[in-house]
Protein backbone atom coordinates (compact mmCIF):
# COMPACT_ATOMS: atom_id res chain seq x y z
CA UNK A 1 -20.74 19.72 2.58
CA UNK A 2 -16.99 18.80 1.76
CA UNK A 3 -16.39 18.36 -2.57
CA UNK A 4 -13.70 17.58 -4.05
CA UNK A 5 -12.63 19.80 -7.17
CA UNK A 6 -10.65 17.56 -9.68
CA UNK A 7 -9.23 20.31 -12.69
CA UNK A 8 -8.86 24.17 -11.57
CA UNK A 9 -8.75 25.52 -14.81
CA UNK A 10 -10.09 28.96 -15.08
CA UNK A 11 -13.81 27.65 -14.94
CA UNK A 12 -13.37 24.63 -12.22
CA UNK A 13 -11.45 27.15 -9.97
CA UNK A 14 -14.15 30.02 -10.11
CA UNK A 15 -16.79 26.97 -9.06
CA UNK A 16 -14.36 25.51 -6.02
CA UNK A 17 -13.81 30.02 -5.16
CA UNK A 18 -17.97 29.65 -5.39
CA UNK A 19 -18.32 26.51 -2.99
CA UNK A 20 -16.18 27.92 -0.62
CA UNK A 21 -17.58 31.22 -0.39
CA UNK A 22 -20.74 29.41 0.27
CA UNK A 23 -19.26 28.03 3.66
CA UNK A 24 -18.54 24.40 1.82
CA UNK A 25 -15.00 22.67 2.18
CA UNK A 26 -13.41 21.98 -0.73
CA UNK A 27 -10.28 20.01 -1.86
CA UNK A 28 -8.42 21.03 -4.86
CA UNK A 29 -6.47 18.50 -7.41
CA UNK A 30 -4.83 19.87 -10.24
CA UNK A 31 -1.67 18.30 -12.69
CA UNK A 32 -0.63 22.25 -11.82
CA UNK A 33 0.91 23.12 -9.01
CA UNK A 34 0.41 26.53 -9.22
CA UNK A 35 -3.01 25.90 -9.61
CA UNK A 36 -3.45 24.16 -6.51
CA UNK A 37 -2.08 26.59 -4.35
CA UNK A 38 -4.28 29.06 -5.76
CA UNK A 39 -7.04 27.73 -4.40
CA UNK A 40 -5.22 27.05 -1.41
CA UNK A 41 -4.90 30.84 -0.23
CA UNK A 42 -8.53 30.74 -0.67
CA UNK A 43 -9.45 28.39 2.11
CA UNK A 44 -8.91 25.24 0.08
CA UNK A 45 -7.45 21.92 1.21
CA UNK A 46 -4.92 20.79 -2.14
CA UNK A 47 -4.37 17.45 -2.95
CA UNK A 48 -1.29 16.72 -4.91
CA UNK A 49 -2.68 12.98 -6.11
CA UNK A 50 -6.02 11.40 -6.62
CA UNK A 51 -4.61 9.16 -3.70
CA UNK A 52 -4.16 12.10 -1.40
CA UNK A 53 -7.41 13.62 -2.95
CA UNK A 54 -9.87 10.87 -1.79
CA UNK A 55 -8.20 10.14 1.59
CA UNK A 56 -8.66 13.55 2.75
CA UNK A 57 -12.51 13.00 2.12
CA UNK A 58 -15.02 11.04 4.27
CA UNK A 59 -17.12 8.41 3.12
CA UNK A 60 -19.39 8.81 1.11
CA UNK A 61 -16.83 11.12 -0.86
CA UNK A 62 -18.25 13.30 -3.66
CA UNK A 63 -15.89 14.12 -6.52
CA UNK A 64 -16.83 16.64 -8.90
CA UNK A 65 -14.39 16.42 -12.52
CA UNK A 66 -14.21 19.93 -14.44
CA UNK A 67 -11.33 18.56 -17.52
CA UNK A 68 -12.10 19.14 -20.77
CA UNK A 69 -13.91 16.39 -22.55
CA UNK A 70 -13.12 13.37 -24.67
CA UNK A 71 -9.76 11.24 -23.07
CA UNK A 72 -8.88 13.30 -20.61
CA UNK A 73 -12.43 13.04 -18.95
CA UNK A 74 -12.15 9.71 -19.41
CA UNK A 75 -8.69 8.74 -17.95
CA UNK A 76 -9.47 10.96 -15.47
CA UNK A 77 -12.35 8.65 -14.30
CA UNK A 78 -10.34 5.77 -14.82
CA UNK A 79 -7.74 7.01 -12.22
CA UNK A 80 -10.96 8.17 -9.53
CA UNK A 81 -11.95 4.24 -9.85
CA UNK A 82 -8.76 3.34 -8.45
CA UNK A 83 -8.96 5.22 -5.46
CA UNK A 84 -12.96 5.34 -4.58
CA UNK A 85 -15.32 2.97 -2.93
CA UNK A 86 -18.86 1.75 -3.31
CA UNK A 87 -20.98 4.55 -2.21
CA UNK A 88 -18.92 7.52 -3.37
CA UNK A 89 -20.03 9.60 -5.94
CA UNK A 90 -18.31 10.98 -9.38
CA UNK A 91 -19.53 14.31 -11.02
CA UNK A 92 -18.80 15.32 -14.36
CA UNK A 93 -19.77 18.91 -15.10
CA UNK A 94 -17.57 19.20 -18.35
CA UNK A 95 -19.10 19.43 -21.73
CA UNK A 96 -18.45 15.27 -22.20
CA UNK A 97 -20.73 13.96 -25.24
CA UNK A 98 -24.02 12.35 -23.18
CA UNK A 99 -23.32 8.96 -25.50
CA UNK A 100 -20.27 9.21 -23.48
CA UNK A 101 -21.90 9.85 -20.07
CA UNK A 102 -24.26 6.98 -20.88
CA UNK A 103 -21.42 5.08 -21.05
CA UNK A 104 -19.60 5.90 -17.65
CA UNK A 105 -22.41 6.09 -15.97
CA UNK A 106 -23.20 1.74 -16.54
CA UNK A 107 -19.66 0.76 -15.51
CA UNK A 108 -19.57 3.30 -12.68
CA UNK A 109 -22.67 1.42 -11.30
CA UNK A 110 -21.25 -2.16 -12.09
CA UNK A 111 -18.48 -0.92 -9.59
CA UNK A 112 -21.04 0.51 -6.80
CA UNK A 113 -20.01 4.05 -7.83
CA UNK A 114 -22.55 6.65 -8.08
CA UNK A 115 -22.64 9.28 -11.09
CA UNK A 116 -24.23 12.74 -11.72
CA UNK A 117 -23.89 14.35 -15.39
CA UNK A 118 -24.18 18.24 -15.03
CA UNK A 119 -23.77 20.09 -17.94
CA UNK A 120 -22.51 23.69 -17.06
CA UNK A 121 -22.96 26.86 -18.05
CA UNK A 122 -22.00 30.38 -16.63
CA UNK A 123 -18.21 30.99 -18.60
CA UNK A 124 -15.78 32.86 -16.73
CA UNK A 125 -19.14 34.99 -15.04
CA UNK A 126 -19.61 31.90 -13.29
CA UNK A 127 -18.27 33.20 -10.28
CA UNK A 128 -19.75 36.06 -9.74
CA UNK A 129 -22.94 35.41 -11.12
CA UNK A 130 -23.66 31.53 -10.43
CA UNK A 131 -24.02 29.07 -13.03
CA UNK A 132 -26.98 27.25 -15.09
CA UNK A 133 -26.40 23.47 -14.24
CA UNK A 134 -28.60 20.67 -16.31
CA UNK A 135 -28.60 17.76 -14.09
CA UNK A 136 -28.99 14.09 -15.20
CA UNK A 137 -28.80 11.96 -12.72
CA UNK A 138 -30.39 9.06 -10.47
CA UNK A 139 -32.38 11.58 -8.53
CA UNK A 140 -31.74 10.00 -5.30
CA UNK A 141 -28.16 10.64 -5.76
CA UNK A 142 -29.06 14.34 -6.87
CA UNK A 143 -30.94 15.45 -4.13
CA UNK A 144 -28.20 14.64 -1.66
CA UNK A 145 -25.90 16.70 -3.45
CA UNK A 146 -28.42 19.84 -3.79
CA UNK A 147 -26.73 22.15 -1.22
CA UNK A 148 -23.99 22.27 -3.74
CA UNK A 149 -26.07 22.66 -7.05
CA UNK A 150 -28.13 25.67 -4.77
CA UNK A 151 -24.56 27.29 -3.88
CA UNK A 152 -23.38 27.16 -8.01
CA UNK A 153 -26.33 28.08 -9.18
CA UNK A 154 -27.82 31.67 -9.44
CA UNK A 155 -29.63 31.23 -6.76
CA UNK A 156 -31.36 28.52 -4.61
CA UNK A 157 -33.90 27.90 -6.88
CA UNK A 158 -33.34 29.32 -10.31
CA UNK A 159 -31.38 28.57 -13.14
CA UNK A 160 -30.61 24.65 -12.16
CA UNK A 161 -32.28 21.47 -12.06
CA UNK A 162 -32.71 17.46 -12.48
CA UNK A 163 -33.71 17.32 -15.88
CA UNK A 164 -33.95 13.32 -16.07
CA UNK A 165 -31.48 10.05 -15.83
CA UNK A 166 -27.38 9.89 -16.54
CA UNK A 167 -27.12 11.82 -20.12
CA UNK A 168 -29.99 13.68 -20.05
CA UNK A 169 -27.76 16.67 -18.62
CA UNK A 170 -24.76 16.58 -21.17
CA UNK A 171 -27.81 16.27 -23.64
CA UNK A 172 -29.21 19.14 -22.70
CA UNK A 173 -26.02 21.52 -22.38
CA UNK A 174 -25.40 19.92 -25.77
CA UNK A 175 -28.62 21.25 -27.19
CA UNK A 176 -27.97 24.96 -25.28
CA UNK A 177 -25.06 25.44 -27.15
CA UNK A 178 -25.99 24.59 -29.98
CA UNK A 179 -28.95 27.21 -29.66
CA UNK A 180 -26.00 29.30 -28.91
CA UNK A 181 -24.22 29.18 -31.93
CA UNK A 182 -27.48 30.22 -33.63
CA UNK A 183 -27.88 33.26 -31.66
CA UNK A 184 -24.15 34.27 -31.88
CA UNK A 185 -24.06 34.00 -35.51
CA UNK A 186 -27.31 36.07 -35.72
CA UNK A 187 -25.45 38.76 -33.96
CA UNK A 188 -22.70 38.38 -35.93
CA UNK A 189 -24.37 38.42 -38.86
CA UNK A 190 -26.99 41.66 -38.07
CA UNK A 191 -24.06 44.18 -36.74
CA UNK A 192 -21.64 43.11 -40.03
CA UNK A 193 -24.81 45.00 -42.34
CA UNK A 194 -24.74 47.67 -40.03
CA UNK A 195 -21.31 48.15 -40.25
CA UNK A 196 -21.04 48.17 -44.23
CA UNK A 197 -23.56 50.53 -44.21
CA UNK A 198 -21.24 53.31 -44.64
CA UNK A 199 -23.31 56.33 -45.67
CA UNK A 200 -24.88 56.54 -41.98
CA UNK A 201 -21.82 56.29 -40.08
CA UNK A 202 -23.49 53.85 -37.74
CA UNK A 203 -21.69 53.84 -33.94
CA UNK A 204 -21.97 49.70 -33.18
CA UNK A 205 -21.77 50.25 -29.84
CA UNK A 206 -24.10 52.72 -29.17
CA UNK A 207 -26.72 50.37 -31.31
CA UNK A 208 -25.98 47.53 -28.75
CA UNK A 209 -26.48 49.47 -25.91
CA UNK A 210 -29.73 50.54 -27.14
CA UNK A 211 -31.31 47.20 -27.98
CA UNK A 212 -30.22 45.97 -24.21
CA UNK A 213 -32.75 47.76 -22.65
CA UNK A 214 -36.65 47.19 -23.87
CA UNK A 215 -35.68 45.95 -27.14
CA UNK A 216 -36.83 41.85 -28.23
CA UNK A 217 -33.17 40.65 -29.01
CA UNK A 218 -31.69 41.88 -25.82
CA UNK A 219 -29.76 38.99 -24.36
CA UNK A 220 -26.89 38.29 -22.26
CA UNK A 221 -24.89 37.79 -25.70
CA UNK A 222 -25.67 41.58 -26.28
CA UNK A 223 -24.52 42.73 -23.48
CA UNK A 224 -21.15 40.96 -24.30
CA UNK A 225 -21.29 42.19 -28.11
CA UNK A 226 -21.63 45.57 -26.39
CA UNK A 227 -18.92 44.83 -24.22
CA UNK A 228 -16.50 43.25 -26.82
CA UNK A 229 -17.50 46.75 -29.32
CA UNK A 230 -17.12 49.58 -26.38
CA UNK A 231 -13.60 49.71 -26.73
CA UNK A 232 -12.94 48.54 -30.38
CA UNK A 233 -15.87 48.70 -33.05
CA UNK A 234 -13.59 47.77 -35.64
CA UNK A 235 -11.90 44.62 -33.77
CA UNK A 236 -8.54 45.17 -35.00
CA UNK A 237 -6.60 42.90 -32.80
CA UNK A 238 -9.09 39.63 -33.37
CA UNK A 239 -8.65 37.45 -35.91
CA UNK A 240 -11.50 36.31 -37.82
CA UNK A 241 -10.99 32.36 -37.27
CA UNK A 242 -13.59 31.06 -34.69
CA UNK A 243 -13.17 27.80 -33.22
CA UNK A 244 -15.60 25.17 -31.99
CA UNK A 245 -15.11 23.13 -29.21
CA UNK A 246 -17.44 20.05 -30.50
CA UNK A 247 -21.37 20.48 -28.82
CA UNK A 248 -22.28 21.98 -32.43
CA UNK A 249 -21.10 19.45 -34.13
CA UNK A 250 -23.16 16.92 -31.86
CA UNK A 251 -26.18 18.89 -31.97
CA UNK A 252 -26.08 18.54 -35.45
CA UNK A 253 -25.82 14.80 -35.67
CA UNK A 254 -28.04 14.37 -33.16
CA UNK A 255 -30.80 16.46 -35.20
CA UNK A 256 -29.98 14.27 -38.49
CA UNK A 257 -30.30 10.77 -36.28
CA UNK A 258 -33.63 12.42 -34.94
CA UNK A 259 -34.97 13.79 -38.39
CA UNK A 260 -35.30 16.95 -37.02
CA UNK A 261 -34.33 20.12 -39.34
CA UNK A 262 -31.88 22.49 -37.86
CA UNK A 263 -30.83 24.76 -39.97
CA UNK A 264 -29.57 27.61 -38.34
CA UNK A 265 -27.35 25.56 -35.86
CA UNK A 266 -26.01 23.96 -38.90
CA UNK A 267 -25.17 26.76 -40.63
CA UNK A 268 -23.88 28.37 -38.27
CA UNK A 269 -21.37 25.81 -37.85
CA UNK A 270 -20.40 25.61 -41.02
CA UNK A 271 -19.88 29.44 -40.86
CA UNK A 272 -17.31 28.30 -38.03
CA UNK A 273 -15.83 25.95 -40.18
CA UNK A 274 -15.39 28.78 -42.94
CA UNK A 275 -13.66 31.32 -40.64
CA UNK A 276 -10.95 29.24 -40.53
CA UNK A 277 -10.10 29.20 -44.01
CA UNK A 278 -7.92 32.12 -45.53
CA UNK A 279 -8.47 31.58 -49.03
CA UNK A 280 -11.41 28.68 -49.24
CA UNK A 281 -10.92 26.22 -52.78
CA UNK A 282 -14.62 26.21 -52.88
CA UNK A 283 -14.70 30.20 -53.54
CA UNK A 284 -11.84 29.82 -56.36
CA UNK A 285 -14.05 27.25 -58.02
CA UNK A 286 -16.59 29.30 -58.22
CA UNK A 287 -14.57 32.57 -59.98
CA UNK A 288 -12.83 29.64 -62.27
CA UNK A 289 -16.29 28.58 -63.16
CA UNK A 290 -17.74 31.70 -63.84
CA UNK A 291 -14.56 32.75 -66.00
CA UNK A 292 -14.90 29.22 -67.80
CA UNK A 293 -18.71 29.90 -69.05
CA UNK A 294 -18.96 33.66 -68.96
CA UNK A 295 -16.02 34.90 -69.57
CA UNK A 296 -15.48 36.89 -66.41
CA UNK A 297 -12.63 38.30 -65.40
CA UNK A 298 -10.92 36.49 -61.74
CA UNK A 299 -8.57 38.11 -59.52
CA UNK A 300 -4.78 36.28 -59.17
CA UNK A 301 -2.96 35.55 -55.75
């Protein structure tokens, strides 16, 4: 089946490397050159417009976006309009907020287009070790496209599938990571007491690699925390400020709209949020206010 690959950052590249390993052609677009012809000493075609993208695909064209989300999914849509016909097909497999997708999905249709939400998972192992892909979707307009999801995905028939109509797949992805920030915390949290326990002299990394094998919290996350402590147990050369890229956020809201209690997600954003404070007002409140009523001594700056 011939794709079109619309943003070759590092993920959207590793998924175009994928398709065309699994015997598909491909054609690249990218606002870097360098990018492009990348993929080109691959075995991709490279486009250097959306123009020059489309024309070198044959009706009914299938264009899958991989930009990060918010405006520049959205003007990037915009600018496919222009240049596709009724019939063609538009996939977003970014992390693009479902209400969003919802959204795109009704004025791709008013204009004939068809539209596939995917939310994406897999990192930078993508490549070597397929990706988990939450489809929403017509699933008319799925199923023609399932060579590809059966090439990205682990294998033919694991770790994808049409979970329901256009949102339903950015809604789930939204919901993973959320689940994720849980779980990473948890880590983060459990191997920080077993580092300040001093008086056993505790080697992190040899604790990791023991609860990988047999033990209930092994996880693909261990095997990075193992990973990420095999060299450096201490971490010297990371700082502590962790960043979050938004599905948190919305898994949050979307609990509070939904009366649902999620605690642990929310926390463990708002751990996120602390990280990336040096010297947080809320923490010298609290040593004014226990110097105010109890007399106790604070430390200065």
């Amino acid at each position: 089946m011939k794709i079109a690959m619309v943003g070759l950052g590092k993920m959207g590249a590793n998924m175009a490397t994928r398709l065309l390993r699994g015997g598909h052609h491909v054609v690249g677009y990218d606002i870097d050159e360098t990018a492009i012809q990348s993929l080109e000493k691959d075995g991709a075609e490279g486009a250097r417009t959306l123009a020059e993208l489309a024309g070198k695909l044959e009706a009914p064209r299938s264009v899958w976006v991989m930009v990060p989300s918010g405006d520049i999914t959205e003007q990037t849509i915009l600018n496919l309009v222009e240049v596709l016909s009724p019939g063609d097909t538009i996939i977003d497999g970014g992390n693009s907020n479902y209400k969003d997708t919802q959204r795109r999905a009704q004025m791709l249709k008013e204009k004939g287009l068809d539209f596939i939400d995917v939310g994406t998972s897999g990192g930078i192992w993508g490549l070597s070790e397929g990706y988990s892909l939450m489809i929403g979707g017509q699933t008319e307009v799925v199923e023609r496209h399932r060579e590809i999801f059966e090439t990205l995905a682990p294998s033919p028939d694991q770790g994808w599938g049409y979970v329901g109509t256009n949102g339903s797949g950015h809604f789930v992805k939204m919901i993973h990571n959320g689940i994720e920030y849980g779980l990473m915390q948890a880590y983060a949290e459990g191997f920080e007491i077993l580092k300040a326990k001093e008086e056993f002299d505790l080697d992190l990394h040899q604790i990791a690699e023991i609860w990988r094998y047999g033990s209930v919290v092994r996880s693909w996350l261990l095997d990075l925390t193992a990973n990420a402590l095999s060299a450096d147990q201490d971490l010297t050369d990371i700082k502590a400020w962790v960043a979050d890229s938004g599905e948190g956020r919305w898994t949050v809201f979307e609990a509070i709209d939904l009366d649902v209690a999620a605690p642990v997600i929310t926390l463990a954003l708002q751990r996120r949020l602390r990280s990336r404070s040096e010297s947080p007002f809320s923490d010298r409140l609290l040593a004014a206010l226990r110097n105010q009523f109890g007399g106790h001594a604070v430390k200065k700056d």
